[in-house]
PDB file of N, CA and C in Angstrom:
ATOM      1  N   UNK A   1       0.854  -1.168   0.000  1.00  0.00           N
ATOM      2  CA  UNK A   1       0.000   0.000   0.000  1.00  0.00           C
ATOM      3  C   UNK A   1       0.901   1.232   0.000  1.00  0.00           C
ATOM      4  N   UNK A   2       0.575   2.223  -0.627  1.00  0.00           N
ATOM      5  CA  UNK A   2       1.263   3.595  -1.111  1.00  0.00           C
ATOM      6  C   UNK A   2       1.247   3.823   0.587  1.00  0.00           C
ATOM      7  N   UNK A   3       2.516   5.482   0.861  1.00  0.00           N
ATOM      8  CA  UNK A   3       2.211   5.684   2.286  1.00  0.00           C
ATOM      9  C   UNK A   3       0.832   6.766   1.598  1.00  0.00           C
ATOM     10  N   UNK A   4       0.684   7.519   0.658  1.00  0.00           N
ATOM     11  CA  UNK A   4      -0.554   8.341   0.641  1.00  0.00           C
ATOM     12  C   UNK A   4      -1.859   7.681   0.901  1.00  0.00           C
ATOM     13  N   UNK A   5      -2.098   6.179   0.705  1.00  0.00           N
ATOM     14  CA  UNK A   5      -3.164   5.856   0.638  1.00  0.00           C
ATOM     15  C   UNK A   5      -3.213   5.227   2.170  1.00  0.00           C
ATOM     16  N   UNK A   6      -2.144   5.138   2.592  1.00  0.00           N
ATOM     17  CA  UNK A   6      -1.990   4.546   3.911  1.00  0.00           C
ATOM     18  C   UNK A   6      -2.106   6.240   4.868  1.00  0.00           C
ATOM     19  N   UNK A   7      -2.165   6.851   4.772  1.00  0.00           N
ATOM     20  CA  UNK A   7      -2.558   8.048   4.761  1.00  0.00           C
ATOM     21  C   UNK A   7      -3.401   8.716   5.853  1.00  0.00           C
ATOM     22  N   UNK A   8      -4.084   8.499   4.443  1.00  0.00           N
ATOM     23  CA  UNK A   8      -5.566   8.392   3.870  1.00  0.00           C
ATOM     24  C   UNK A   8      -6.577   7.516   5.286  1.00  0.00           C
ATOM     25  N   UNK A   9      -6.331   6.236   4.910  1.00  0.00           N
ATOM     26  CA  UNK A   9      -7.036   5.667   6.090  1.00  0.00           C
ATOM     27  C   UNK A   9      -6.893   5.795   7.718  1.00  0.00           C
ATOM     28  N   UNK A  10      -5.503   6.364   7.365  1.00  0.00           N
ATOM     29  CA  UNK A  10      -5.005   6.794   9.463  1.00  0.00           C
ATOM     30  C   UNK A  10      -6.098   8.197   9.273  1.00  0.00           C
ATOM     31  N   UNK A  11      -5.900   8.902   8.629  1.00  0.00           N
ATOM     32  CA  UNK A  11      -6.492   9.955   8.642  1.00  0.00           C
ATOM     33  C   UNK A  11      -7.838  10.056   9.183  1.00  0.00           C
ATOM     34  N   UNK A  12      -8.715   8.815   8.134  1.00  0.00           N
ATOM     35  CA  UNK A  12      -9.891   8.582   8.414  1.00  0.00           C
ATOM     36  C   UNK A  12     -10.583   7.969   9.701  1.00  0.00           C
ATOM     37  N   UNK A  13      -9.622   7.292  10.726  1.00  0.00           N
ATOM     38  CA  UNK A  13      -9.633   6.749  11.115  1.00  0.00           C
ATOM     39  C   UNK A  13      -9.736   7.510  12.471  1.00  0.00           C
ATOM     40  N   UNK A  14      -8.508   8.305  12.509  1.00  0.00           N
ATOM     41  CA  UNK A  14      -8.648   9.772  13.957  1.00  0.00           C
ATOM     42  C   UNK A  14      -9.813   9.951  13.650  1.00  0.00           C
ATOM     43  N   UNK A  15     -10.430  11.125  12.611  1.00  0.00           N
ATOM     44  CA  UNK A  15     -11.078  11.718  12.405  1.00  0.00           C
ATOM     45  C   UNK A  15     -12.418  10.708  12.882  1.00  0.00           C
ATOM     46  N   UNK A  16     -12.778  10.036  12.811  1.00  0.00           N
ATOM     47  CA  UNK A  16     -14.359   8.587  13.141  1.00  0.00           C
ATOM     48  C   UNK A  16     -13.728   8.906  14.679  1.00  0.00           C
ATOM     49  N   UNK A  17     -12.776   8.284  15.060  1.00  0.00           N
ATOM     50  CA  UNK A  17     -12.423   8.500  16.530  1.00  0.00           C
ATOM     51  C   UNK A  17     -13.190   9.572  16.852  1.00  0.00           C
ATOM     52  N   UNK A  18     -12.422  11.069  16.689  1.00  0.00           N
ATOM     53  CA  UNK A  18     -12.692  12.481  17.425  1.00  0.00           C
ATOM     54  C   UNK A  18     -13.913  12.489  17.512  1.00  0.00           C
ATOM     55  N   UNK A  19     -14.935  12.380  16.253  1.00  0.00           N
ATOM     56  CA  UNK A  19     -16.014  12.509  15.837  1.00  0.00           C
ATOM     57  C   UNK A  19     -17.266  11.485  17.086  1.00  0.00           C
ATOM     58  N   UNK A  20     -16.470  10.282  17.370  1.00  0.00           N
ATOM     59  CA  UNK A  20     -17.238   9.754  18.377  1.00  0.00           C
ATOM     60  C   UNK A  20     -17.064  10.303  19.763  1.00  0.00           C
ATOM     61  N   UNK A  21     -15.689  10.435  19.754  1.00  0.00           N
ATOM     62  CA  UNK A  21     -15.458  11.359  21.315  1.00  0.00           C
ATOM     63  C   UNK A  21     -16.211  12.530  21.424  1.00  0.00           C
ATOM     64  N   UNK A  22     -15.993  13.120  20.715  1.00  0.00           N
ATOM     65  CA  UNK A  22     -16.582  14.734  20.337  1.00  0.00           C
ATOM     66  C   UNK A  22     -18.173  14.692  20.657  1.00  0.00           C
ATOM     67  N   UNK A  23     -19.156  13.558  20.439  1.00  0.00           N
ATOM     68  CA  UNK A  23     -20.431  13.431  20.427  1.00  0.00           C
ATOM     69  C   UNK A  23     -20.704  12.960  21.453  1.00  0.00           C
ATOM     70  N   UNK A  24     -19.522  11.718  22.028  1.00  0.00           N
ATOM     71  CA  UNK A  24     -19.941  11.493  23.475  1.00  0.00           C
ATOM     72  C   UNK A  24     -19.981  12.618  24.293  1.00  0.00           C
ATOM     73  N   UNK A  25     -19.060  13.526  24.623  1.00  0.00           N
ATOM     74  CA  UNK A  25     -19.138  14.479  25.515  1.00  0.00           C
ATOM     75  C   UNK A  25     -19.493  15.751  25.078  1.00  0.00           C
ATOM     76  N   UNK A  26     -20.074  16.073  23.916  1.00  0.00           N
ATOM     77  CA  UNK A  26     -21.020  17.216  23.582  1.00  0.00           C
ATOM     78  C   UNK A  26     -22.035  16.638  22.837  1.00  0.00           C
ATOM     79  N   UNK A  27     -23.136  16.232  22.894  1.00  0.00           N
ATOM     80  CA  UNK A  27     -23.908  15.651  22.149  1.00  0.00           C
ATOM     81  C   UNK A  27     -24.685  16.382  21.757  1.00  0.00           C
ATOM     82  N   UNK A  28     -25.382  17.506  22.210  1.00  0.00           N
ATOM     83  CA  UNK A  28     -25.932  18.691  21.636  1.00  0.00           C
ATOM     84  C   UNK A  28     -25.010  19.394  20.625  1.00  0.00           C
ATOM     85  N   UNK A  29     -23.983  19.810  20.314  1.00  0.00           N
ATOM     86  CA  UNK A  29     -23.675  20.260  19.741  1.00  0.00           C
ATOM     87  C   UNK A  29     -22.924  19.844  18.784  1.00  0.00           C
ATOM     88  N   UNK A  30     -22.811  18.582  18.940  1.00  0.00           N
ATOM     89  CA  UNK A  30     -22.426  17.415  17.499  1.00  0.00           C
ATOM     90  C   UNK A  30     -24.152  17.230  16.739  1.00  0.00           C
ATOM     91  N   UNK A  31     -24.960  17.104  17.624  1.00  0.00           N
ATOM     92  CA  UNK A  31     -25.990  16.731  17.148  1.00  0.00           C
ATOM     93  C   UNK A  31     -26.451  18.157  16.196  1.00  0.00           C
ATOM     94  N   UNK A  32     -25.962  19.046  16.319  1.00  0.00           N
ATOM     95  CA  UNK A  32     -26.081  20.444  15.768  1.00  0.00           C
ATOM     96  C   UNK A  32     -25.374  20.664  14.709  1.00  0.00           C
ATOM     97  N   UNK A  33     -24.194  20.514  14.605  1.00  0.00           N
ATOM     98  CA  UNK A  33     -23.043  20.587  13.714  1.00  0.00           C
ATOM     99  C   UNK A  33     -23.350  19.156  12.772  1.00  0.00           C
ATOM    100  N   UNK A  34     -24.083  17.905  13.362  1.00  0.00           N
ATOM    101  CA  UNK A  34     -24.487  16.901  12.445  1.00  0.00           C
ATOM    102  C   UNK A  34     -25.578  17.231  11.016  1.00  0.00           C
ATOM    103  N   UNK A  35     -26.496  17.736  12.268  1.00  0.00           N
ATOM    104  CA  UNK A  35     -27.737  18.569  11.395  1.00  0.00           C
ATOM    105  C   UNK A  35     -27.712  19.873  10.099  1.00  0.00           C
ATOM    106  N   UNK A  36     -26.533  20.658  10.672  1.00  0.00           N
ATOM    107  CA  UNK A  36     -25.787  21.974   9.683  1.00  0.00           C
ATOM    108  C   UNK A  36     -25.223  21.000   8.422  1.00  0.00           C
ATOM    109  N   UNK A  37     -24.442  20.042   8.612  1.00  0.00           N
ATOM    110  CA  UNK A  37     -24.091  19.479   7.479  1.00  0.00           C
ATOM    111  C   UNK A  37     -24.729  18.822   6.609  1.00  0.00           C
ATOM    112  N   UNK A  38     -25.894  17.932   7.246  1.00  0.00           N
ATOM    113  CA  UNK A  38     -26.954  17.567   6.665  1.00  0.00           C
ATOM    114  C   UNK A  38     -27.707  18.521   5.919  1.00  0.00           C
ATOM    115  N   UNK A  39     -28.146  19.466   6.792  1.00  0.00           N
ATOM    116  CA  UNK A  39     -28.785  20.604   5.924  1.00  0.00           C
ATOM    117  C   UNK A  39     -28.363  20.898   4.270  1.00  0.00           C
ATOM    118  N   UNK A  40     -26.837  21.154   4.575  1.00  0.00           N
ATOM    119  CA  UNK A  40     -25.990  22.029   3.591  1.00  0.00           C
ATOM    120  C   UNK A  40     -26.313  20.770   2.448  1.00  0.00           C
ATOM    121  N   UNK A  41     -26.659  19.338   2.715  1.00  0.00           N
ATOM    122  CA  UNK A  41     -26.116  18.472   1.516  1.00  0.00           C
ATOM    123  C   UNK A  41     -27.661  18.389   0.493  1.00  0.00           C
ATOM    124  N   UNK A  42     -28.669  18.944   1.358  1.00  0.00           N
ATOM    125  CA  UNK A  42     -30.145  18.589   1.414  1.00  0.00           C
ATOM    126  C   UNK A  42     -31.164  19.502   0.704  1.00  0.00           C
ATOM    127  N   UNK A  43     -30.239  21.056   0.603  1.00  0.00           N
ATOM    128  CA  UNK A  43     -30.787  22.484   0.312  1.00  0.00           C
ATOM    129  C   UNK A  43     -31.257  22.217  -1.476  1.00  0.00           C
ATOM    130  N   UNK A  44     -32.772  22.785  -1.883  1.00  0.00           N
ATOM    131  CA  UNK A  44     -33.340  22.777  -2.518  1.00  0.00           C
ATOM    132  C   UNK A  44     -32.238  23.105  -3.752  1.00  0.00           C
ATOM    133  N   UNK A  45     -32.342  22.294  -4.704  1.00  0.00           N
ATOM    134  CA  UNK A  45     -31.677  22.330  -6.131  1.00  0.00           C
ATOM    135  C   UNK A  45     -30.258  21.978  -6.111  1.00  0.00           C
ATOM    136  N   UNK A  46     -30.211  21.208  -5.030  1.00  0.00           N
ATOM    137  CA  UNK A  46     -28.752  20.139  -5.335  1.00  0.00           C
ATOM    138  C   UNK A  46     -29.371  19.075  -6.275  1.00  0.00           C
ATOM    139  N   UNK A  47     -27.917  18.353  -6.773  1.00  0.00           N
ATOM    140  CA  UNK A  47     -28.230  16.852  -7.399  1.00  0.00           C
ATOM    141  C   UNK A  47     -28.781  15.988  -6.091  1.00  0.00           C
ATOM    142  N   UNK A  48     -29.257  14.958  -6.800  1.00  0.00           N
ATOM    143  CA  UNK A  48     -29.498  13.609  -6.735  1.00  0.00           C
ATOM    144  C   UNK A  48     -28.055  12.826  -5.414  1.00  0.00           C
ATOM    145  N   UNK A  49     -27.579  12.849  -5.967  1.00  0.00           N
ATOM    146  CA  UNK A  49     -26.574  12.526  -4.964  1.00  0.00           C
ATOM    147  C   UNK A  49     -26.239  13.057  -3.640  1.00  0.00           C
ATOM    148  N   UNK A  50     -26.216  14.777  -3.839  1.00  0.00           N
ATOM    149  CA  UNK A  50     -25.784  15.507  -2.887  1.00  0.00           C
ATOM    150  C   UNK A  50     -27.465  15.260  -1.172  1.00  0.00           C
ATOM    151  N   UNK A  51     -28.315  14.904  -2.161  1.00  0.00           N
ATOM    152  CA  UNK A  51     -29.724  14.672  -1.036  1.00  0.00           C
ATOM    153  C   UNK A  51     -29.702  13.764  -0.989  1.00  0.00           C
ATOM    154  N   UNK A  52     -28.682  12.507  -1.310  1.00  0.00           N
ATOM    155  CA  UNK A  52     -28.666  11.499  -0.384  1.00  0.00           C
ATOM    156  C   UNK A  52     -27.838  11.161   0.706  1.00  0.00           C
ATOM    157  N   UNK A  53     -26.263  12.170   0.301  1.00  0.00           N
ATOM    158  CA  UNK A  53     -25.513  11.831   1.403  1.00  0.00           C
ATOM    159  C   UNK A  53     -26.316  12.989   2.527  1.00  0.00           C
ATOM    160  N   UNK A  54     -26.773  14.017   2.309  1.00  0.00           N
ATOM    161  CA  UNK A  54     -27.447  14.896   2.887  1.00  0.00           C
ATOM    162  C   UNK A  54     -28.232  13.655   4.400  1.00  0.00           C
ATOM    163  N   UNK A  55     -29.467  12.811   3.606  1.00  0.00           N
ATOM    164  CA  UNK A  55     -30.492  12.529   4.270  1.00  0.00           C
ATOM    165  C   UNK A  55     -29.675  11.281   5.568  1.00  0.00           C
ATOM    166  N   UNK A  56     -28.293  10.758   4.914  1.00  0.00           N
ATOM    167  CA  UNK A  56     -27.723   9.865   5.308  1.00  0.00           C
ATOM    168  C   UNK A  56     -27.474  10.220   6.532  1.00  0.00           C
ATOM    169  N   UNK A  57     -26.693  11.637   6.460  1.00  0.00           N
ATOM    170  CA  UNK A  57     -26.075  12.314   7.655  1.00  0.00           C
ATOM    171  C   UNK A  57     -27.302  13.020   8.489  1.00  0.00           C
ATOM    172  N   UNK A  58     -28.379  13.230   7.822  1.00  0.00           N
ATOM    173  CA  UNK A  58     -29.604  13.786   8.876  1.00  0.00           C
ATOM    174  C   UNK A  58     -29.499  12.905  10.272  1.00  0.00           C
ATOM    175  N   UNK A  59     -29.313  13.739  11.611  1.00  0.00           N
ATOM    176  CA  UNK A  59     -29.329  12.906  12.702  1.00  0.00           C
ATOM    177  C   UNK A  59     -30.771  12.470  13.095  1.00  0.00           C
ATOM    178  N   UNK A  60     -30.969  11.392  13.971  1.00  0.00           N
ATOM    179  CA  UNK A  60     -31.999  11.200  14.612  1.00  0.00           C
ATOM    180  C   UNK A  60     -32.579  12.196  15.580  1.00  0.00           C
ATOM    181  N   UNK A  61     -33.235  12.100  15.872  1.00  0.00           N
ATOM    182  CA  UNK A  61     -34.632  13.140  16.900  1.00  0.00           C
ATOM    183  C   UNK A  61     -34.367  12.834  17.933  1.00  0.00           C
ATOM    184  N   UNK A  62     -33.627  13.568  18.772  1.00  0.00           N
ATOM    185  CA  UNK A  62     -33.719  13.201  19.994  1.00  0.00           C
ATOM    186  C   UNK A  62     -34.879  12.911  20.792  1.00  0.00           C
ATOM    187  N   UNK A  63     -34.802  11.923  21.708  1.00  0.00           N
ATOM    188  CA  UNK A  63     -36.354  12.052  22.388  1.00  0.00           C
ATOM    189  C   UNK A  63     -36.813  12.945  23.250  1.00  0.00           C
ATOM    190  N   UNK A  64     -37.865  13.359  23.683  1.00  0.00           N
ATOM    191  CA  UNK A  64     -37.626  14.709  24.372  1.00  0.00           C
ATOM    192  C   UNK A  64     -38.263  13.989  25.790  1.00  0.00           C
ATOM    193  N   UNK A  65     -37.551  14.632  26.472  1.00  0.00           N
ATOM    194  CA  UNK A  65     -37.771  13.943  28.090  1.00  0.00           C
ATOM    195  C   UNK A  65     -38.015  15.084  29.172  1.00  0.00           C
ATOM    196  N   UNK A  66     -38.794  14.844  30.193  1.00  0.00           N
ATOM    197  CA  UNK A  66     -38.314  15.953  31.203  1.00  0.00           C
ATOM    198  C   UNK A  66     -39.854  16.496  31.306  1.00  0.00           C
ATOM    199  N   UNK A  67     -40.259  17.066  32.504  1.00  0.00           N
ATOM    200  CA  UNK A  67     -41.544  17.646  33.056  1.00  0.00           C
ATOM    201  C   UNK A  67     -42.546  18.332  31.647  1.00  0.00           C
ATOM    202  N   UNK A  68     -42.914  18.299  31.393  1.00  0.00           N
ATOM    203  CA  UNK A  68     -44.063  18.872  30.478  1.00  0.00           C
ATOM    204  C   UNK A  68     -43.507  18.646  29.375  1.00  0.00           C
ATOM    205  N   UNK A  69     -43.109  17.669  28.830  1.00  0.00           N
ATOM    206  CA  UNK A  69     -42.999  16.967  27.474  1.00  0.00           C
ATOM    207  C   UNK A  69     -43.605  15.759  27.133  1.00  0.00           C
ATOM    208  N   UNK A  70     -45.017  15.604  28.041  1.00  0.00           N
ATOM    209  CA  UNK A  70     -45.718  14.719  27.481  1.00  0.00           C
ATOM    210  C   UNK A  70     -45.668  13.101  27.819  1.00  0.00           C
ATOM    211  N   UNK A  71     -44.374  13.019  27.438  1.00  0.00           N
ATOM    212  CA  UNK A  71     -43.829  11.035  28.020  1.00  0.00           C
ATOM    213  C   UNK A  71     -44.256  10.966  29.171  1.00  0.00           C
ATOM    214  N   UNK A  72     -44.718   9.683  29.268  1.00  0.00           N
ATOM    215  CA  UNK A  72     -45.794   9.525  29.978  1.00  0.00           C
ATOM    216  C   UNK A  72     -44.246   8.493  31.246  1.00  0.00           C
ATOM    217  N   UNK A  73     -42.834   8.414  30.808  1.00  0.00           N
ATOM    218  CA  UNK A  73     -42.109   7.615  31.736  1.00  0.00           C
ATOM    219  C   UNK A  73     -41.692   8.699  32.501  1.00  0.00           C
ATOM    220  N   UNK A  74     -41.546   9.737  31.914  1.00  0.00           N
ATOM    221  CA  UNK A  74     -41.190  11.373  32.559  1.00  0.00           C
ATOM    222  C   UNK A  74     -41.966  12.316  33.239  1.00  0.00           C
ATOM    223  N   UNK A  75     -42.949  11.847  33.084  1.00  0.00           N
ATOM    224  CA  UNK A  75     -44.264  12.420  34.680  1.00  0.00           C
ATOM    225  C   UNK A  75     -43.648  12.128  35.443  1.00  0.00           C
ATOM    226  N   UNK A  76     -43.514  13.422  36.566  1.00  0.00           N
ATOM    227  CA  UNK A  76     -43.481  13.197  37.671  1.00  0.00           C
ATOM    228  C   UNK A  76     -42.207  12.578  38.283  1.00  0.00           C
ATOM    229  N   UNK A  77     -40.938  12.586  37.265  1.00  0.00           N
ATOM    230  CA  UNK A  77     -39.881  12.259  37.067  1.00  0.00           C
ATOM    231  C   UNK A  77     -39.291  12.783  38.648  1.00  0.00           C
ATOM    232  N   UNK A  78     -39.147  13.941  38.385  1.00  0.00           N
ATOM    233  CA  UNK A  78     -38.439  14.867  39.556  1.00  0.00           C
ATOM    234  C   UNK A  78     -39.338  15.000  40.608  1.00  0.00           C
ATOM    235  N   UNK A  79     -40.720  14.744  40.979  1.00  0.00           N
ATOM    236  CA  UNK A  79     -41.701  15.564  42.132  1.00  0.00           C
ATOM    237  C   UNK A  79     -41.673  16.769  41.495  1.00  0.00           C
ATOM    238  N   UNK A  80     -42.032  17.480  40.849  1.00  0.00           N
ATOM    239  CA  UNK A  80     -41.811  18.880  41.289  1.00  0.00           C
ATOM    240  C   UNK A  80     -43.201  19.374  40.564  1.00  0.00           C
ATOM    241  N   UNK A  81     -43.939  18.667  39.613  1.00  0.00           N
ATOM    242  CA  UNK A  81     -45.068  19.189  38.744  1.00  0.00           C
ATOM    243  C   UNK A  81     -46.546  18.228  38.795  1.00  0.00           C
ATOM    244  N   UNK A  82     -46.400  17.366  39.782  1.00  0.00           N
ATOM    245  CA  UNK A  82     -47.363  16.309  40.404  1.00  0.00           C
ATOM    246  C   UNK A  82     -46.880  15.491  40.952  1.00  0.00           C
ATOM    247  N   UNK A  83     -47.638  15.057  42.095  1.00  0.00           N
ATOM    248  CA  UNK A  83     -47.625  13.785  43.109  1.00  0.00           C
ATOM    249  C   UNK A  83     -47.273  12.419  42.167  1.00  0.00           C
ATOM    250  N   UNK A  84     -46.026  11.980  43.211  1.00  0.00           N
ATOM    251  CA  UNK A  84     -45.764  10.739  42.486  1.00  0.00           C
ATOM    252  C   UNK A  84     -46.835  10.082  42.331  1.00  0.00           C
ATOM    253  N   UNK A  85     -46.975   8.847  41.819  1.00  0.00           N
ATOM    254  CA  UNK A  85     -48.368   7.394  42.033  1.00  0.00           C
ATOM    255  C   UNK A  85     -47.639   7.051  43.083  1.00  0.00           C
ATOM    256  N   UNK A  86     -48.888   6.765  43.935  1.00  0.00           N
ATOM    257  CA  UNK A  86     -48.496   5.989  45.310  1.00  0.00           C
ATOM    258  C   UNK A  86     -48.166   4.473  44.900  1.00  0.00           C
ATOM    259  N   UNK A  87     -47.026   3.897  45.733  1.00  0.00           N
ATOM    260  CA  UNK A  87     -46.844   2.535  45.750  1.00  0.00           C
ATOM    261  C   UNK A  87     -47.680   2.042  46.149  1.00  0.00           C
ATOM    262  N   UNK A  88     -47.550   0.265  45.663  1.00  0.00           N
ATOM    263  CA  UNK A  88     -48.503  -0.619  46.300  1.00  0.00           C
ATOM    264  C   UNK A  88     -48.103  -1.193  46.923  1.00  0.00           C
ATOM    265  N   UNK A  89     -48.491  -1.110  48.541  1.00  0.00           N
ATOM    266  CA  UNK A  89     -48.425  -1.651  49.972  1.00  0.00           C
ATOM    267  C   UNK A  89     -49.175  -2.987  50.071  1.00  0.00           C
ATOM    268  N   UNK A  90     -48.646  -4.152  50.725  1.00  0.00           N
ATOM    269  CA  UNK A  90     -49.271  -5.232  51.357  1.00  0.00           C
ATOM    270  C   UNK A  90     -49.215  -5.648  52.688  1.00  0.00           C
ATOM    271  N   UNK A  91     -49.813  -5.965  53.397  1.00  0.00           N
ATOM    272  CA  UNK A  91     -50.021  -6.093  54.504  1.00  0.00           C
ATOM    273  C   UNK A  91     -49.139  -7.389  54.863  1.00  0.00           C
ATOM    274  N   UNK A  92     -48.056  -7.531  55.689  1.00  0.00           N
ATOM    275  CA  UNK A  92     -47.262  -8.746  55.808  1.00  0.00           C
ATOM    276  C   UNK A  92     -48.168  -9.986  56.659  1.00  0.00           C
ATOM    277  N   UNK A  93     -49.377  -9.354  57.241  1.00  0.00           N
ATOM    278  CA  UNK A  93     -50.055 -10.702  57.828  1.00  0.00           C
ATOM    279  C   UNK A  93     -51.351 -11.435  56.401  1.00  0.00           C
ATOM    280  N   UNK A  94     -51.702 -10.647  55.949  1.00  0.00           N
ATOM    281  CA  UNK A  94     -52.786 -10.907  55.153  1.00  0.00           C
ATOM    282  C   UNK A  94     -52.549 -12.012  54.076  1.00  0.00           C
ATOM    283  N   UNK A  95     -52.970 -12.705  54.270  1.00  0.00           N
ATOM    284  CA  UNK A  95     -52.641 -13.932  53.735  1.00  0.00           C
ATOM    285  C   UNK A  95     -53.054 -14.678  52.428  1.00  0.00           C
ATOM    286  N   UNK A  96     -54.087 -13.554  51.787  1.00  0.00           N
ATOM    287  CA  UNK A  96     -54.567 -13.734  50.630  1.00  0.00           C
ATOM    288  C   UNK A  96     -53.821 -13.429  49.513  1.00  0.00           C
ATOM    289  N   UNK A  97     -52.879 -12.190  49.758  1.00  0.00           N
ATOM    290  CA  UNK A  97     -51.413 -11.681  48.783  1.00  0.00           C
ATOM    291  C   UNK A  97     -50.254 -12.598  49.385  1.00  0.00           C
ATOM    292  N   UNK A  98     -50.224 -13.563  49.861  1.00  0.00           N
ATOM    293  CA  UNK A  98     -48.841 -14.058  50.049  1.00  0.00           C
ATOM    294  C   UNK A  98     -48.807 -15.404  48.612  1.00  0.00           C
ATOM    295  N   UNK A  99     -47.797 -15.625  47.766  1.00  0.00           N
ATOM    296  CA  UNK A  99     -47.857 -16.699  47.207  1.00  0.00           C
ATOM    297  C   UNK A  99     -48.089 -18.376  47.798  1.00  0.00           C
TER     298      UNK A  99
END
């Protein structure tokens, strides 16, 4: 293998690295800088090609979590916007709930 083409793949290779580091510990703003590039490949009256690597790189949707966003696993997450659901208590003598 040439050293240019050998290169080439070290090159590619940091770069996938950084790119995963970089997203682990900023994920908002990879997920931002993911989306800008996507955009740029996607913009009305490119080729054929350019809106597919475009749609490729479109990131996923984050899910949205957290007090008044609806998810029904995120009610009440924190206490702070309604009463938890009360647990269900059994009586340790009652003998009809024991297996």
């Amino acid at each position: 293998m040439s050293p240019f083409v050998q290169s080439l793949v070290v090159a590619f290779i940091v770069a996938a690295c950084a790119w995963t580091a970089f997203a682990r510990y900023a994920p908002r703003t990879a997920w931002r800088l993911q989306a800008a590039l996507s955009f740029a490949f996607e913009r009305p009256g490119r080729p054929r090609w350019s809106k597919r690597i475009g749609a490729w790189l479109r990131p996923a949707v984050p899910a949205v979590t957290g007090c008044g966003s609806g998810a029904s696993s995120a009610c009440s997450a924190c206490g702070s916007c309604a009463p938890a659901p009360a647990a269900e208590t059994r009586d340790p003598l009652d003998l009809q709930l024991l297996p």
